[in-house]
C-alpha atoms as a PDB file:
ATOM      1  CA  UNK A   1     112.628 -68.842  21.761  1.00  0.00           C
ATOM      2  CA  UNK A   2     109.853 -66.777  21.699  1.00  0.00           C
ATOM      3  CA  UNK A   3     110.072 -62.783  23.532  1.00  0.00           C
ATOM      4  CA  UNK A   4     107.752 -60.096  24.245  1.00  0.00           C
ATOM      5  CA  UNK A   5     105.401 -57.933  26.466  1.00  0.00           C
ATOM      6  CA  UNK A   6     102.833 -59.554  28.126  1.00  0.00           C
ATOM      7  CA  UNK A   7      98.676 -58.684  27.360  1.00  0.00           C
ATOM      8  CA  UNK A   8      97.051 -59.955  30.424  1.00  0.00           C
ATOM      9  CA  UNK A   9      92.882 -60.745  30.469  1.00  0.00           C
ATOM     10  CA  UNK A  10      91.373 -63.204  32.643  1.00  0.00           C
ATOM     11  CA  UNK A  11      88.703 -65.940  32.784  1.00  0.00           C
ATOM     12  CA  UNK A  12      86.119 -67.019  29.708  1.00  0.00           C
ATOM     13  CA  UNK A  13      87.841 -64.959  27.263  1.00  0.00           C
ATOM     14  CA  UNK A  14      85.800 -66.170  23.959  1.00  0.00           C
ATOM     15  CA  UNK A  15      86.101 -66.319  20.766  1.00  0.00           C
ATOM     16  CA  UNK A  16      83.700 -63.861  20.129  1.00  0.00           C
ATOM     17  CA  UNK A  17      85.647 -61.603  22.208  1.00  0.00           C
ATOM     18  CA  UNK A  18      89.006 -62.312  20.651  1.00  0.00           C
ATOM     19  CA  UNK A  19      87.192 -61.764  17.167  1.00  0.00           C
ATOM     20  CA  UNK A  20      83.594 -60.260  17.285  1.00  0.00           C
ATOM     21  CA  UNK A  21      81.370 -62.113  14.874  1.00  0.00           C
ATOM     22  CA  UNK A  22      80.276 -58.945  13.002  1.00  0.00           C
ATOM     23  CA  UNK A  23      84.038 -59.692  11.477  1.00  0.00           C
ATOM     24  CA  UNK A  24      83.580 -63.035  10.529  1.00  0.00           C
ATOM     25  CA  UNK A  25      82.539 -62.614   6.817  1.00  0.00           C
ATOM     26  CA  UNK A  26      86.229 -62.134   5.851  1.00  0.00           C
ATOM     27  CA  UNK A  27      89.297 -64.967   6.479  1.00  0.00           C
ATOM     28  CA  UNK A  28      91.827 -62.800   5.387  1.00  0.00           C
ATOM     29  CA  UNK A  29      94.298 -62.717   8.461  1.00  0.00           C
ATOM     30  CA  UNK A  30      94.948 -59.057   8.026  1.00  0.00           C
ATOM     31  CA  UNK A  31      91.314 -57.738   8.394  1.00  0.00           C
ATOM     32  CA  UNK A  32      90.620 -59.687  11.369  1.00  0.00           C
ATOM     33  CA  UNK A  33      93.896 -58.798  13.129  1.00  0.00           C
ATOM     34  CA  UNK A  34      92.751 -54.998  12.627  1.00  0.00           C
ATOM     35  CA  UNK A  35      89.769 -56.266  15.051  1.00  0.00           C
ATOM     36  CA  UNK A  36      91.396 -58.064  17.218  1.00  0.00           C
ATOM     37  CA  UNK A  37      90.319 -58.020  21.240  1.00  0.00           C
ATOM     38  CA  UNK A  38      88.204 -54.776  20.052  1.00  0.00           C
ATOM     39  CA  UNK A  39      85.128 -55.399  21.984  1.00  0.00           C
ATOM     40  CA  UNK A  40      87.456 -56.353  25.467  1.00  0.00           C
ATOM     41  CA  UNK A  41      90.491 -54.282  24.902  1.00  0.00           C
ATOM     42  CA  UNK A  42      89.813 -51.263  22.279  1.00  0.00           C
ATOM     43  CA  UNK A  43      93.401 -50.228  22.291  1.00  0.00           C
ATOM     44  CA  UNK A  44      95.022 -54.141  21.701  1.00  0.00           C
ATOM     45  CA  UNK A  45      95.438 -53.626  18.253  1.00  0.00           C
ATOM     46  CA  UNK A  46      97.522 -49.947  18.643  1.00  0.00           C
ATOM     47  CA  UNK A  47      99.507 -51.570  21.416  1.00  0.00           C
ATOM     48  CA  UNK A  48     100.611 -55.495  20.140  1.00  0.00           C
ATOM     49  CA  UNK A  49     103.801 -55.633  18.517  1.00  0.00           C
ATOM     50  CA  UNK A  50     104.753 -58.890  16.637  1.00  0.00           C
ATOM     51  CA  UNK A  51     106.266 -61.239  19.001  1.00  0.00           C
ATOM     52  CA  UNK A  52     104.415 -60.371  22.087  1.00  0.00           C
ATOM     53  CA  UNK A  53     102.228 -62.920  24.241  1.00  0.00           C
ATOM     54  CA  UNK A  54      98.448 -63.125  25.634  1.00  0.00           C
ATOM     55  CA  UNK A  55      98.328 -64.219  28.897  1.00  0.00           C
ATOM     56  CA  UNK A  56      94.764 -65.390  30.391  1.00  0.00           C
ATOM     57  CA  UNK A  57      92.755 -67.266  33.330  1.00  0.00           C
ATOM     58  CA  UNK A  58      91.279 -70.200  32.728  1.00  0.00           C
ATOM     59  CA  UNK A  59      88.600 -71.307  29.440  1.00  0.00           C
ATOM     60  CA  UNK A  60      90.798 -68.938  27.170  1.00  0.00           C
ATOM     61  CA  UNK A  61      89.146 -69.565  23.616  1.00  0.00           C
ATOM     62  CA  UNK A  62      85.498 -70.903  25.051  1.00  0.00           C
ATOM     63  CA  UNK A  63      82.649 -70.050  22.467  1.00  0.00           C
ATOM     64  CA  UNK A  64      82.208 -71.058  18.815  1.00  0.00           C
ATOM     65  CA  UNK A  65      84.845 -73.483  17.178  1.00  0.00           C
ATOM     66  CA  UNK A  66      85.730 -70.934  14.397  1.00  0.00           C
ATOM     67  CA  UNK A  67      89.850 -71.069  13.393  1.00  0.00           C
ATOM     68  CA  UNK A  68      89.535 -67.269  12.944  1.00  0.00           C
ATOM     69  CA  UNK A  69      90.014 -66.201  16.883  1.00  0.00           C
ATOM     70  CA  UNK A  70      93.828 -67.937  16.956  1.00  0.00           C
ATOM     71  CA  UNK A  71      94.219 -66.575  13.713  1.00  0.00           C
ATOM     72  CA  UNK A  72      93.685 -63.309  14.531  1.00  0.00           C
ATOM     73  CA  UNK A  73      96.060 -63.481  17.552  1.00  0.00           C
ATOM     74  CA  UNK A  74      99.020 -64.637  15.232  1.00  0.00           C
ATOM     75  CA  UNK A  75      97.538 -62.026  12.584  1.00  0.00           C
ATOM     76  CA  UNK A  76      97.848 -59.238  15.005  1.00  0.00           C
ATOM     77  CA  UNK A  77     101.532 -60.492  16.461  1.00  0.00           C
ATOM     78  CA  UNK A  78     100.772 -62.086  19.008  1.00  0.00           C
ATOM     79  CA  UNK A  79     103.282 -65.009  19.381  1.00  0.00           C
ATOM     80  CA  UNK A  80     102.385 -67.470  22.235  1.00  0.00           C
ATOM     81  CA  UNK A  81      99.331 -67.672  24.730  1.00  0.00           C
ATOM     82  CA  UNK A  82      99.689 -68.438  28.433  1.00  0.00           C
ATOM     83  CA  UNK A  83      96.570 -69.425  30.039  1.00  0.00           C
ATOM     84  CA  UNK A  84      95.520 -71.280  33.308  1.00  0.00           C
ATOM     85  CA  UNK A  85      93.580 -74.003  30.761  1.00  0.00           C
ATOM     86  CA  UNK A  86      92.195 -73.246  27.349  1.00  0.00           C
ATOM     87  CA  UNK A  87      88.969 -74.640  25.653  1.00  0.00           C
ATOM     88  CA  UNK A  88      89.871 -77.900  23.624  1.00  0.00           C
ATOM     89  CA  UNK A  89      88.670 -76.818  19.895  1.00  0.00           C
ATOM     90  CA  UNK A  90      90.736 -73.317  20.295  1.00  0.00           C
ATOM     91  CA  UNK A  91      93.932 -75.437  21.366  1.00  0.00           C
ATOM     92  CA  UNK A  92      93.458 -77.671  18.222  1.00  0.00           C
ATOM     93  CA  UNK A  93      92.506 -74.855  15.923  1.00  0.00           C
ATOM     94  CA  UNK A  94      95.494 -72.960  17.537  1.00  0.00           C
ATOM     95  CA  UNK A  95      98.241 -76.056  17.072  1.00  0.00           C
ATOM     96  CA  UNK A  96      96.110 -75.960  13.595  1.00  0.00           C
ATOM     97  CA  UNK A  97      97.348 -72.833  12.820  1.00  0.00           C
ATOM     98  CA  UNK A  98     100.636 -72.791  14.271  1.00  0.00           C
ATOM     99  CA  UNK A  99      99.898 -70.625  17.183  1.00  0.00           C
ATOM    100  CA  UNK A 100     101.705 -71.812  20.654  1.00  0.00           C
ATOM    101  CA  UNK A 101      99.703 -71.962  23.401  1.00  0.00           C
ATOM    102  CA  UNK A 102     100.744 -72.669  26.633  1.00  0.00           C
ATOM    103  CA  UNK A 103      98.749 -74.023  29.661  1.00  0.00           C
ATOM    104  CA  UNK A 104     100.897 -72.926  33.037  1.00  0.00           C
ATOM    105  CA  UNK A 105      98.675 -72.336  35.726  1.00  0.00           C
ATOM    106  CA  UNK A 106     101.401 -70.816  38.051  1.00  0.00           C
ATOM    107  CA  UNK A 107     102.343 -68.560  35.228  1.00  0.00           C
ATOM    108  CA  UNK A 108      98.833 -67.317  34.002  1.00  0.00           C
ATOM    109  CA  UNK A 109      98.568 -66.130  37.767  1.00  0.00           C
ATOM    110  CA  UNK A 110     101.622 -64.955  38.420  1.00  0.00           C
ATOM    111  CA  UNK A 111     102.585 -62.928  35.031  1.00  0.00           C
ATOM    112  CA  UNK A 112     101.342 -59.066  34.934  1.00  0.00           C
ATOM    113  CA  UNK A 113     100.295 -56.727  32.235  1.00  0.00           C
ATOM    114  CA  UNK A 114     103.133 -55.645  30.574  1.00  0.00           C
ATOM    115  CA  UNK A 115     105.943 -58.155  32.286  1.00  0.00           C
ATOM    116  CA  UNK A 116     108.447 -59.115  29.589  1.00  0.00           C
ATOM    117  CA  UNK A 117     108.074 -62.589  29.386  1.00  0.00           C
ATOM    118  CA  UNK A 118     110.651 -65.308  27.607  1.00  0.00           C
ATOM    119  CA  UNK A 119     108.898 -69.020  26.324  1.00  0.00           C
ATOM    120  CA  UNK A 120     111.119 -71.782  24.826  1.00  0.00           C
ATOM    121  CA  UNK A 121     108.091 -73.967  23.594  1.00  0.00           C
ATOM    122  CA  UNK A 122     110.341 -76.550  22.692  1.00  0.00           C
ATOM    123  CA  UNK A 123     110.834 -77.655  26.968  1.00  0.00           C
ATOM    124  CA  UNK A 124     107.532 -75.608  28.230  1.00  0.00           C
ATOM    125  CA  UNK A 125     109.708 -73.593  29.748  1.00  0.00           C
ATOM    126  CA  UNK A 126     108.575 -69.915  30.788  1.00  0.00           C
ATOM    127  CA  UNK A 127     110.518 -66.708  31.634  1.00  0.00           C
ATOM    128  CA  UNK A 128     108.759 -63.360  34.305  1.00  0.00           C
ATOM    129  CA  UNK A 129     112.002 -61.364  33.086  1.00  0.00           C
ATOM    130  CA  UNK A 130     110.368 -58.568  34.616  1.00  0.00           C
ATOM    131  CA  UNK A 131     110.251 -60.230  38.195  1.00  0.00           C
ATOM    132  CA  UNK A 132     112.954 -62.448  37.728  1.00  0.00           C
ATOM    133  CA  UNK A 133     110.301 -65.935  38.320  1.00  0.00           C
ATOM    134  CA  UNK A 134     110.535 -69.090  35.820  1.00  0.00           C
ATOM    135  CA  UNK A 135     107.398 -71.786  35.571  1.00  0.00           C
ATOM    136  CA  UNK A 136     107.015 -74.937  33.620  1.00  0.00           C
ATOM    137  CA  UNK A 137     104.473 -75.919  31.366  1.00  0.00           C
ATOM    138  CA  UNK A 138     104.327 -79.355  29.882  1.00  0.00           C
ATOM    139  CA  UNK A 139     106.314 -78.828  26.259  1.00  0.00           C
ATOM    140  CA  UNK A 140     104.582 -80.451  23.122  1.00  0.00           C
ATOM    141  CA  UNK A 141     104.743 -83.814  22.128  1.00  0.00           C
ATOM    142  CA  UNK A 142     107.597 -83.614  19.050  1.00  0.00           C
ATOM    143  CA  UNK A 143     104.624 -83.997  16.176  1.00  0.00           C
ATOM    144  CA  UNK A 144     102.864 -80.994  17.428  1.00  0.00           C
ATOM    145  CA  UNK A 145     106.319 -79.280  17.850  1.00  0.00           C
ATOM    146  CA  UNK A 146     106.671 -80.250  14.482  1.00  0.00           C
ATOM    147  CA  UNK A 147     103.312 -78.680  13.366  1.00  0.00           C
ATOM    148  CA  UNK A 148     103.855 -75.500  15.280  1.00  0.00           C
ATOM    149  CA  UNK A 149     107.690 -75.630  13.472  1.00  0.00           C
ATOM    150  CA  UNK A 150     106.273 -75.938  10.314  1.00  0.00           C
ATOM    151  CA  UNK A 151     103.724 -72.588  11.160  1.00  0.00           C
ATOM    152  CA  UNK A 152     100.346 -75.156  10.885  1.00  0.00           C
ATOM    153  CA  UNK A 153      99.292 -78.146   9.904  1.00  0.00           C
ATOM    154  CA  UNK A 154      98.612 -77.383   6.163  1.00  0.00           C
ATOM    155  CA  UNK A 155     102.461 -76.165   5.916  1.00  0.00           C
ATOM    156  CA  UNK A 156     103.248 -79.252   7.827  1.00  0.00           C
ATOM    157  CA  UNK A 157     101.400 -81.898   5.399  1.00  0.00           C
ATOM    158  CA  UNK A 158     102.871 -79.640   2.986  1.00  0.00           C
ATOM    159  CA  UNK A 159     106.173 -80.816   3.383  1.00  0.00           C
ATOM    160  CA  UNK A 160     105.470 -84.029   4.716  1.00  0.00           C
ATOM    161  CA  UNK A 161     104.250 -84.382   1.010  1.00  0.00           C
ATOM    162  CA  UNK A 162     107.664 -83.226  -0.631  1.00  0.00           C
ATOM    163  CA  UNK A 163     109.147 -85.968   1.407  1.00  0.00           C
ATOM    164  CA  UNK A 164     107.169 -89.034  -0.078  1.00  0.00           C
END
């Protein structure tokens, strides 16, 4: 179960936005997380606590097909994104990384800045605590459940490995 206070942006959000590319010369999650949202949002990175959740419109992610925009979410605490539909080499990179993201139309609408919102990623199922409203978002197939579980896919092969 994953719980916190919702940072709401809307449409197109890109990856250049999440991360600006002047900050790309570094991977190290730490630096970029300190950068985070900077050139949308200048106060993000003051603000996020670890555990809280991005909530967007729809294209959330659109731009380049670097891994160091979702990593810079997790980096800087955020926990889950919510978005109306997201742009299909961020979701991968995302899953890649073990970043939950969540595409709920009825919830990207309907959740405010600053609502306290509840996701059990395991069902899809999402929480408004502030206004009291639930939605549903198609849950993960079990391997990517597995892959978020594991906190990314190089954790995951990881211990797939130990296994054999």
């Amino acid at each position: 179960m994953i719980q916190g206070k919702a940072f709401k942006y809307g449409n197109n959000v890109d990856t250049d936005v999440i991360i600006p590319a002047r900050y790309l010369n570094t991977s190290d999650p730490a630096e970029l997380a300190g950068h985070c949202m900077e050139d949308l949002d200048k106060t993000f990175v003051d603000r996020v606590q670890k555990g809280d959740i991005m909530v967007a419109g729809r294209n959330f992610g659109c731009g380049s097909s670097r891994e160091h925009a979702p990593i810079a979410l997790k980096a800087s605490g955020i926990s889950c994104v919510i978005a109306e539909t997201f742009a299909r080499i961020f979701y991968r990179n995302s899953i890649n990384i073990g970043l939950p993201i969540l595409e709920c139309p009825q919830a990207a609408q309907a959740i405010s800045d600053g609502d306290e919102v509840r996701v059990n990623v395991s069902t899809g199922t999402i929480e408004n605590r502030t206004k009291g409203e639930a939605y549903q978002a198609e849950p993960f197939p079990g391997f990517m459940q597995d892959i978020i579980q594991a906190d990314g896919l190089i954790d995951y092969v990881r211990g797939r490995m130990k296994q054999i």
